[in-house]
Protein backbone atom coordinates (compact mmCIF):
# COMPACT_ATOMS: atom_id res chain seq x y z
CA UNK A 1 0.00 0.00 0.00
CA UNK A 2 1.52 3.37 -1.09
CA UNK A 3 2.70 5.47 1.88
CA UNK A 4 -0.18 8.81 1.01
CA UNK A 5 -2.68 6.09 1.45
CA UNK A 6 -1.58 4.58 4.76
CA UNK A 7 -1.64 8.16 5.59
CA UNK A 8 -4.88 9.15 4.11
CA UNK A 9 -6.87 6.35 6.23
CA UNK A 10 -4.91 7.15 9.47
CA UNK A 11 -6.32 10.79 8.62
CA UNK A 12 -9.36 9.38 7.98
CA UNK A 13 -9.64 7.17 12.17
CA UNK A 14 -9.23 10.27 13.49
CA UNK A 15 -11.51 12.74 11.89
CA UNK A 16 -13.81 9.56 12.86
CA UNK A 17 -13.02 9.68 16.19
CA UNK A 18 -13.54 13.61 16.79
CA UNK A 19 -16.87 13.23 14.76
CA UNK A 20 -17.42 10.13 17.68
CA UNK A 21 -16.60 12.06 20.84
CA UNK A 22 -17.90 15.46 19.63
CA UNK A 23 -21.77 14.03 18.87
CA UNK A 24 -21.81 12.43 22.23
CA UNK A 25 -21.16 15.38 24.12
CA UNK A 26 -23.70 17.35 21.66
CA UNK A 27 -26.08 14.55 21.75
CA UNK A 28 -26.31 14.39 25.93
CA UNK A 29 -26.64 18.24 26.55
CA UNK A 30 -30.50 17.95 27.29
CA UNK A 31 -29.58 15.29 29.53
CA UNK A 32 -26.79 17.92 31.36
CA UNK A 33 -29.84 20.48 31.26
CA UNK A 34 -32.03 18.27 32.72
CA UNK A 35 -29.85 17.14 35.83
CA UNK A 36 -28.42 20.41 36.54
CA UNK A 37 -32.14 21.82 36.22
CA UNK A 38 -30.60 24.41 34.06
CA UNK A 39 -33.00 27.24 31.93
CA UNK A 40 -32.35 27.85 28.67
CA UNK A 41 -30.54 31.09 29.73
CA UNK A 42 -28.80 29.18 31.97
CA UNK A 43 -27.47 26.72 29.79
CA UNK A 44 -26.59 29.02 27.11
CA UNK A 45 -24.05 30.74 29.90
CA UNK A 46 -22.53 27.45 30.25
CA UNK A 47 -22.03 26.55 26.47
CA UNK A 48 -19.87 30.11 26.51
CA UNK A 49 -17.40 27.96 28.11
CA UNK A 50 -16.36 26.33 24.73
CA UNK A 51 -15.71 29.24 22.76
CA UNK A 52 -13.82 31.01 25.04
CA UNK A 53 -11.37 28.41 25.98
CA UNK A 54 -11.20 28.15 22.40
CA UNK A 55 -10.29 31.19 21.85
CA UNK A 56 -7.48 30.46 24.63
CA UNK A 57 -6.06 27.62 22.88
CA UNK A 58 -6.17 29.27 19.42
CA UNK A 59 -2.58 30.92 19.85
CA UNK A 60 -1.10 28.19 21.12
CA UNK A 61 -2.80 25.63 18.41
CA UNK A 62 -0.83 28.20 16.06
CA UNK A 63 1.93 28.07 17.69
CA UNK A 64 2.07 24.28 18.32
CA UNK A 65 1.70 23.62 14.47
CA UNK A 66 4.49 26.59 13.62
CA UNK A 67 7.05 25.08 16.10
CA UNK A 68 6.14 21.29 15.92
CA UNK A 69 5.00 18.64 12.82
CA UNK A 70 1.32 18.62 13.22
CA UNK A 71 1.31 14.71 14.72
CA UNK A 72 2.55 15.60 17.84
CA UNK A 73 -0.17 18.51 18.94
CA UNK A 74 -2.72 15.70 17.45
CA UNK A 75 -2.18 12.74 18.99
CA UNK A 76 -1.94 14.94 23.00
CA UNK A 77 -4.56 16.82 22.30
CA UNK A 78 -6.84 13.71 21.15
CA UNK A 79 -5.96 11.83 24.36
CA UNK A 80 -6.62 14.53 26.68
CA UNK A 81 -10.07 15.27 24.74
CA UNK A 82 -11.16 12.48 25.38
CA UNK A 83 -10.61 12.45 29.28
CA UNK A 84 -12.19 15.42 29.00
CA UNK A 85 -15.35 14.03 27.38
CA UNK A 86 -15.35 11.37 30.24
CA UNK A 87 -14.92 14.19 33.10
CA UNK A 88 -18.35 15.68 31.91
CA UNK A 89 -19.84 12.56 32.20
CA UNK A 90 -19.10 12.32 35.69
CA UNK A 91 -19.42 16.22 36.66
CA UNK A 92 -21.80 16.38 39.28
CA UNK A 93 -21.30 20.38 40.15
CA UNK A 94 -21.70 23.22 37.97
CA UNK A 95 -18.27 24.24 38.25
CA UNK A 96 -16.87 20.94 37.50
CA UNK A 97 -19.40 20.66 34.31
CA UNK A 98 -17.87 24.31 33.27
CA UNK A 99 -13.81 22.82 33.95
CA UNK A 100 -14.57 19.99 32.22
CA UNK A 101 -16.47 21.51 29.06
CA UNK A 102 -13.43 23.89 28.94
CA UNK A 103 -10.85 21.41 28.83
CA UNK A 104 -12.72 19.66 26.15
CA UNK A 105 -13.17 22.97 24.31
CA UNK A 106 -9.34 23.79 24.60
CA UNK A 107 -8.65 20.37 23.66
CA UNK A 108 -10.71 20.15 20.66
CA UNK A 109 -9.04 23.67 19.10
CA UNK A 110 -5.71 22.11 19.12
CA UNK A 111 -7.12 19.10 17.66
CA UNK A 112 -9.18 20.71 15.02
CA UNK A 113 -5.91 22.65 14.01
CA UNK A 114 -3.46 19.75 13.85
CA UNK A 115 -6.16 17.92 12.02
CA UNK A 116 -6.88 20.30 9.21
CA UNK A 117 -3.29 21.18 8.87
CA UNK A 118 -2.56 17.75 8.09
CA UNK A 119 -5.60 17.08 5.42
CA UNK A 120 -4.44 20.48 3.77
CA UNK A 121 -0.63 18.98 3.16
CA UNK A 122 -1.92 15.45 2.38
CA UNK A 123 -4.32 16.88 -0.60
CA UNK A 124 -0.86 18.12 -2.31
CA UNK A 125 -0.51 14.25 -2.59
CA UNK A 126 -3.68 13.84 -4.25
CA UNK A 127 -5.05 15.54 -7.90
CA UNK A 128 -8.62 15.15 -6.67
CA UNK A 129 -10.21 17.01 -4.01
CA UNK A 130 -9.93 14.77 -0.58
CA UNK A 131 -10.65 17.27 2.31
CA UNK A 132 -14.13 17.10 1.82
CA UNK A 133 -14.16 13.28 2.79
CA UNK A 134 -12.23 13.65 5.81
CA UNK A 135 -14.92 16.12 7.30
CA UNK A 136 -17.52 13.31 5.76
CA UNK A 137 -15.96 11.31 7.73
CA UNK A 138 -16.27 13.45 10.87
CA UNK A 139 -19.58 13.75 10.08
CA UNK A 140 -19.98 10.08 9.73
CA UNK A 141 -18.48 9.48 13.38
CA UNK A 142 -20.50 11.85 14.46
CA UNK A 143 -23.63 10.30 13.27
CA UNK A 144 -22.17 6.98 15.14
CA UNK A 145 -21.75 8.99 18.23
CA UNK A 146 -25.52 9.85 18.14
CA UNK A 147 -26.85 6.51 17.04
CA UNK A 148 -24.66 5.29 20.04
CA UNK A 149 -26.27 7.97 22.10
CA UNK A 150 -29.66 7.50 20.73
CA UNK A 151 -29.06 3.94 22.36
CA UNK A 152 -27.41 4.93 25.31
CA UNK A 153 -30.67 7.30 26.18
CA UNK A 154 -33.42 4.86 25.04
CA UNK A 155 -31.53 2.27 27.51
CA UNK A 156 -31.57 5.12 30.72
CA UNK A 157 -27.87 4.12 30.78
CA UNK A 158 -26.24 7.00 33.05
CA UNK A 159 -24.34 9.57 30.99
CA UNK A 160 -20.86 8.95 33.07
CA UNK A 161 -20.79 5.79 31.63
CA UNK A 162 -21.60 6.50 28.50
CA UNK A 163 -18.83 9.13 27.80
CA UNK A 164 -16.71 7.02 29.47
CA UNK A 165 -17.02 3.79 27.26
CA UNK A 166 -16.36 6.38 24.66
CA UNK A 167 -13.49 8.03 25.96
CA UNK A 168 -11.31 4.17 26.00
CA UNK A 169 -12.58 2.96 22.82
CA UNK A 170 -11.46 6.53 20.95
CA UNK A 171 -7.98 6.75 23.38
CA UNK A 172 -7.33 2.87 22.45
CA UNK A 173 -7.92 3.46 18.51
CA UNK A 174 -6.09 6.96 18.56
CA UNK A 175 -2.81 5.61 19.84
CA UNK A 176 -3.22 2.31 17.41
CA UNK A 177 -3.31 4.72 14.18
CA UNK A 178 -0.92 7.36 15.69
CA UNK A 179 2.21 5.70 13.36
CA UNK A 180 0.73 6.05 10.52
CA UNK A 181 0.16 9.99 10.62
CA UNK A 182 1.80 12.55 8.51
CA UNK A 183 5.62 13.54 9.31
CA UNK A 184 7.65 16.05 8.81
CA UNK A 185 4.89 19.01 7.35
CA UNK A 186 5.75 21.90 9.23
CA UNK A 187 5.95 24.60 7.26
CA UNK A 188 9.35 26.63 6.62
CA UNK A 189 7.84 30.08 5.84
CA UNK A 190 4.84 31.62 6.51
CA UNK A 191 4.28 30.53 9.92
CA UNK A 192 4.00 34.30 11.80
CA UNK A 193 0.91 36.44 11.38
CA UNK A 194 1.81 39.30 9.64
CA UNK A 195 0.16 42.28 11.11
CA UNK A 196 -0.78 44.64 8.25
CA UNK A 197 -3.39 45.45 5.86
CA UNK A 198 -6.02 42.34 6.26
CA UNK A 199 -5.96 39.38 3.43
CA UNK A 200 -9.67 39.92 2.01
CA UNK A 201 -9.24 36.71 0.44
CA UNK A 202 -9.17 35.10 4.18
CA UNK A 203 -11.32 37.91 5.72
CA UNK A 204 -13.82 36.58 3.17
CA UNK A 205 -13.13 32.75 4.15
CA UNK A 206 -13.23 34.08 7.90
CA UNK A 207 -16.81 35.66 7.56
CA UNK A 208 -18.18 32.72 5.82
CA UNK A 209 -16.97 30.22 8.66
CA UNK A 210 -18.31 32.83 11.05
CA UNK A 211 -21.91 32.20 9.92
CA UNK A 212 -21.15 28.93 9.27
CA UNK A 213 -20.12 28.16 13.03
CA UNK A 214 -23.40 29.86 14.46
CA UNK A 215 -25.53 27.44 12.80
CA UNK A 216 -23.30 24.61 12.89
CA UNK A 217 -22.76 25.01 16.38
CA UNK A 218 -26.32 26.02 17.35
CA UNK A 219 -27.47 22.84 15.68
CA UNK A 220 -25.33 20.57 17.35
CA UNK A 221 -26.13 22.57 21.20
CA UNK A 222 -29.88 22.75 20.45
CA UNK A 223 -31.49 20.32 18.25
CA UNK A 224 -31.83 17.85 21.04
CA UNK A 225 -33.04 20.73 23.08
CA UNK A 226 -35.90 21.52 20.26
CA UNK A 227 -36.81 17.73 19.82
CA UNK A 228 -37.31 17.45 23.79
CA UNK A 229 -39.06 20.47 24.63
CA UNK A 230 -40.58 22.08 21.79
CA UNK A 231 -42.07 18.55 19.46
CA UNK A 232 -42.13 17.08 23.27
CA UNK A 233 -40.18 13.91 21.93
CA UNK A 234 -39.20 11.58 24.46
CA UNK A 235 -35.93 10.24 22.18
CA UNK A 236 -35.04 13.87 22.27
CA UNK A 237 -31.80 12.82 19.45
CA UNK A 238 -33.52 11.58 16.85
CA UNK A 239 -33.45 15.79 15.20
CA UNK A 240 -29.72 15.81 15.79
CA UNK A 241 -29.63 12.01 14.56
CA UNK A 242 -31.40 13.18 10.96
CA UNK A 243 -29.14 16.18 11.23
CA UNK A 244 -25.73 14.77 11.23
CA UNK A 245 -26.80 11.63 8.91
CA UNK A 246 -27.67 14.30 5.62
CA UNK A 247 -24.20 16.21 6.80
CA UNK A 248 -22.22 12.99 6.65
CA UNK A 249 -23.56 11.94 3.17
CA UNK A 250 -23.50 15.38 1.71
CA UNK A 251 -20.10 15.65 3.09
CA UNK A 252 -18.84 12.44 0.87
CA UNK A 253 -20.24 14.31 -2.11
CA UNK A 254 -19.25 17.75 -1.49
CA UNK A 255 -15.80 17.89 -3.21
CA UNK A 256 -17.83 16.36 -6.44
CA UNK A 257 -20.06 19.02 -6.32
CA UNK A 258 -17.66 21.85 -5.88
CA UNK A 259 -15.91 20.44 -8.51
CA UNK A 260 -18.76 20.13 -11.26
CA UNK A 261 -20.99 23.83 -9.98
CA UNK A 262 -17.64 25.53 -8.66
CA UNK A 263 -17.84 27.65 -5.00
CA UNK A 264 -20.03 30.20 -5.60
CA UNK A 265 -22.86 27.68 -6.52
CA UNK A 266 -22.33 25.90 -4.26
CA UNK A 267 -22.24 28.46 -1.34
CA UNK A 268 -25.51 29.65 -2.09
CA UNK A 269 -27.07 26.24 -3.14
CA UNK A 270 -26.07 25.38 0.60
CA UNK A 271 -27.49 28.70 2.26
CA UNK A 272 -30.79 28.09 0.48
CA UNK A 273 -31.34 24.70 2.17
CA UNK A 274 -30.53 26.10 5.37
CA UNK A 275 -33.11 28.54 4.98
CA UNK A 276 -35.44 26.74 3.64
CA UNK A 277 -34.84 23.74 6.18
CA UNK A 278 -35.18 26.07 9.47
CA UNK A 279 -38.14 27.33 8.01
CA UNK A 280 -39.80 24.48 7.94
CA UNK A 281 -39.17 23.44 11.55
CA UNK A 282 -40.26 26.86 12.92
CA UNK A 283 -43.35 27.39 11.07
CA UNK A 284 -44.24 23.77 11.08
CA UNK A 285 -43.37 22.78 14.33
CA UNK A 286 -43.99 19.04 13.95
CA UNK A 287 -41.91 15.83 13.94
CA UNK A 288 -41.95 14.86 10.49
CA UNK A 289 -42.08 18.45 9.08
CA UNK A 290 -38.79 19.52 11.89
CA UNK A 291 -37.12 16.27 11.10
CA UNK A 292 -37.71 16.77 7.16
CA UNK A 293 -36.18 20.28 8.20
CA UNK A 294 -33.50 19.15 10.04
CA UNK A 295 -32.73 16.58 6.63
CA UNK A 296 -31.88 20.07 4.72
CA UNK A 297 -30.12 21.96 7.27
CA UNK A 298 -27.75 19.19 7.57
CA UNK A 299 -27.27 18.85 3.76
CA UNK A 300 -27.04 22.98 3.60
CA UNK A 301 -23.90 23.15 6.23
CA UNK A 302 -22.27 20.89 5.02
CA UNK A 303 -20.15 21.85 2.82
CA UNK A 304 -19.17 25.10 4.13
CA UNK A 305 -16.21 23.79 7.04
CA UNK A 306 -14.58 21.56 4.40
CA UNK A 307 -14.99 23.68 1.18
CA UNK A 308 -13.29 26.91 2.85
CA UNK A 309 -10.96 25.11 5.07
CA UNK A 310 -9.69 23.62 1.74
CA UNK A 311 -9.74 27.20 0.03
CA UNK A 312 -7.32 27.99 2.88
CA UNK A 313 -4.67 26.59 1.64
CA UNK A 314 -4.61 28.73 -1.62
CA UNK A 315 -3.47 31.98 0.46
CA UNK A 316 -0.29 32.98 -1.00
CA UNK A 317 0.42 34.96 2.17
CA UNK A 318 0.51 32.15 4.92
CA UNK A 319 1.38 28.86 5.57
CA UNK A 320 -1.64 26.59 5.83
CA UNK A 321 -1.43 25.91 9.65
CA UNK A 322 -1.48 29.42 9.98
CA UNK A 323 -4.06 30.21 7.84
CA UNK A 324 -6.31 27.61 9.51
CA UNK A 325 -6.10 29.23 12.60
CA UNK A 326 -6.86 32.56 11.66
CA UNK A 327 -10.18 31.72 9.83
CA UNK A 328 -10.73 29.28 12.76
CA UNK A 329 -10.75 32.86 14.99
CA UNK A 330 -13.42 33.57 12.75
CA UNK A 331 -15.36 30.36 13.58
CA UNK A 332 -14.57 30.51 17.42
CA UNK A 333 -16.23 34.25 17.37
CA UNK A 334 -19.68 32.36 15.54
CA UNK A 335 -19.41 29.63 18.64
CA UNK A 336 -19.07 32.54 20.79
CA UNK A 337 -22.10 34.16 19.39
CA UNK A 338 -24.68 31.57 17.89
CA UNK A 339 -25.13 28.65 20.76
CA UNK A 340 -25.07 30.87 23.55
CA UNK A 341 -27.63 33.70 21.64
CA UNK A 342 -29.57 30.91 21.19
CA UNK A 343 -30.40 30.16 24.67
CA UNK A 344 -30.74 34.01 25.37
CA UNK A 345 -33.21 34.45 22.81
CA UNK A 346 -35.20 31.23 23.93
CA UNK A 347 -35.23 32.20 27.21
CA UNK A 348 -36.70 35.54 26.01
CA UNK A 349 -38.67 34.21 22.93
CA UNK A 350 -39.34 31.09 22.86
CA UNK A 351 -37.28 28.25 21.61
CA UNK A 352 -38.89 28.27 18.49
CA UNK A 353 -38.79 31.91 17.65
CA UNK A 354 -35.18 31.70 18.49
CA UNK A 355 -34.57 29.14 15.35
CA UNK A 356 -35.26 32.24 13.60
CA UNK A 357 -31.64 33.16 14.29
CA UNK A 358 -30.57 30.20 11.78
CA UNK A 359 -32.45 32.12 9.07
CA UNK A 360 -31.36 35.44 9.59
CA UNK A 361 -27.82 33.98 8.92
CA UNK A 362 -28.40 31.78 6.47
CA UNK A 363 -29.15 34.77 3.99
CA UNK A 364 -26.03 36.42 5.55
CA UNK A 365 -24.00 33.68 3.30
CA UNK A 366 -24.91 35.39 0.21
CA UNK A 367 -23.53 38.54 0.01
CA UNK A 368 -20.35 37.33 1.25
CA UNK A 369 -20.41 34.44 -1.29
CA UNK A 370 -20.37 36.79 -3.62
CA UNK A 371 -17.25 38.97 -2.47
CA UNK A 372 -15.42 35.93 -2.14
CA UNK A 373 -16.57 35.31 -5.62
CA UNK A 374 -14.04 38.48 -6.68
CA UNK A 375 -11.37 36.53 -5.27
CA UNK A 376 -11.68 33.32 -7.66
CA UNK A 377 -8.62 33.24 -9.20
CA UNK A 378 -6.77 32.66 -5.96
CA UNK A 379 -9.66 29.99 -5.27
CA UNK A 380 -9.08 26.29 -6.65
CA UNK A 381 -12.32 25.54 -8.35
């Protein structure tokens, strides 16, 4: 087996893996709201815990993947993300819950970094577009995670033992695969952030992500949350279940897609959907009609991680670890934002009226789709 596809597949486990751990946390916050007895305003503080430390690990993500090959931030991060995931579990105060969602949060950012760092450099080894199947792939772990969780909740078994059972079977694989990761990729030049006249070519990428990460991120944080309290369904993840299954297979097809209708087409083929889909679950505030909503929401975000994470590593003014974590600022501010707003305007609103927020940014894409579209040359179509 040729040495880019050993590496491709151990790429592959652990964009799995995050998908995995990430979707059970997601997938067990109504059960976290419901033993902490927590409001939606309540909760929404909380979830600020992510972004921020974030936002705290950003510079040192960038600085990890400057100083280090990208492996080496992966494979500590991973294992200490996944203790993480297990310390929620078992968090029986507040202020544990908050330490341990932070450490997960802080872990994840170095993670996410290291991981997209390495699918950027490993596409040089490929002519066709292969980014877009890692993040299927993460999507498709993610839809494991919930199926597991869907079972896990059906079952009444206790969420501590859930997340932990995850924790050892993601630690075990992670350290199995760990060989077969890409060496030697840190970049020789373009590793500082120059501080001068912004790149509108990543502003552009940056904005997009920004919208991108409010609804991504107030999907995965509420959708269980709208299932169990506003459709009053006892299997509150089947929503987020429906959700992450259309992500996952549009994910697959995404770099096929971009390839044959090029970005801008398929920017605003994804915002539609997303408006359309919210719609739908806020107007017609039933199962089938949410979870038919829910279907095109998760086809309609889809794309948008992969596609500009990929478009990233076109800048001709930094290296791709570096450009990753700039946009990713971007996408931190949007988890800042969305997830949290979300609970604020429920608590004021009305869950439902608060889904609004999804719509209001899914038209946002547009306009921005289209500056970015004055940018093409530099963008690989």
């Amino acid at each position: 087996m040729e040495l880019r596809v050993k590496q491709r597949i151990a790429l592959s486990v652990y964009f799995f893996l995050s998908g995995i751990c990430f979707a059970s946390w997601a997938s067990r916050i109504p059960t976290i709201k419901t033993f902490f007895n927590l409001n939606e305003a309540e909760l929404g503080t909380i979830l600020i815990a992510m972004p921020i430390s974030s936002l705290i690990g950003l510079p040192i993500s960038g600085w990890l993947v400057s100083k280090f090959d990208s492996r080496v931030p992966l494979i500590f991060a991973f294992v200490f993300f996944s203790i993480s995931l297990a310390m929620i579990g078992f968090a029986t105060t507040t202020i544990g819950l908050v330490l341990a969602i932070s450490s997960f949060a802080f872990c994840l950012r170095i993670l996410n970094i290291s991981i997209n760092t390495q699918s950027i450099t490993l596409q040089k080894k490929f002519e066709k577009r292969v980014v877009g199947a890692f993040h299927g792939l993460w999507s498709t772990g993610g839809l494991f995670g919930v199926l597991f969780s869907t079972l896990m909740v059906k079952f009444e078994v206790p969420i501590g033992t859930h997340l932990l059972s995850i924790a050892i079977f993601t630690i075990t694989v992670a350290l199995a695969t760990y060989k077969f990761t890409l060496k030697n990729d840190k970049a020789p030049s373009g590793n500082k952030l120059i501080m001068s006249k912004p790149d509108p070519y990543i502003m552009c990428l940056g904005i997009i992500v920004f919208f991108a990460a409010i609804c991504e991120g107030g999907m995965f944080d509420w959708s269980g949350v709208y299932f169990k309290e506003v459709l009053k369904e006892d299997v509150f993840t089947y929503g987020y279940l429906m959700f992450m299954t259309t992500m996952a297979l549009s994910r697959f097809f995404s770099d096929r897609l971009v390839t044959q209708i090029g970005v801008l087409k398929t920017y605003l083929l994804s915002s539609t959907l997303i408006v359309i889909g919210i719609s739908m679950a806020v107007l017609l505030p039933k199962f089938w009609t949410a979870l038919f909503g829910f279907f095109l929401v998760g086809f309609g975000t889809a794309a948008f991680f992969p596609l500009t994470m990929s478009l990233a590593g076109s800048s001709k003014k930094y290296s791709p670890g570096m450009a990753i974590s700039i946009i990713t600022t971007y996408a931190i501010a949007g988890m800042l934002i969305g997830p949290p707003l979300i609970g604020y305007l429920a608590h004021a609103f009305g869950l439902k009226n608060a889904f609004g927020l999804f719509i209001v940014v899914g038209l946002l894409f547009v306009p921005v789709a289209f500056a970015l579209f004055r940018f093409e040359e530099k963008v690989e179509s």
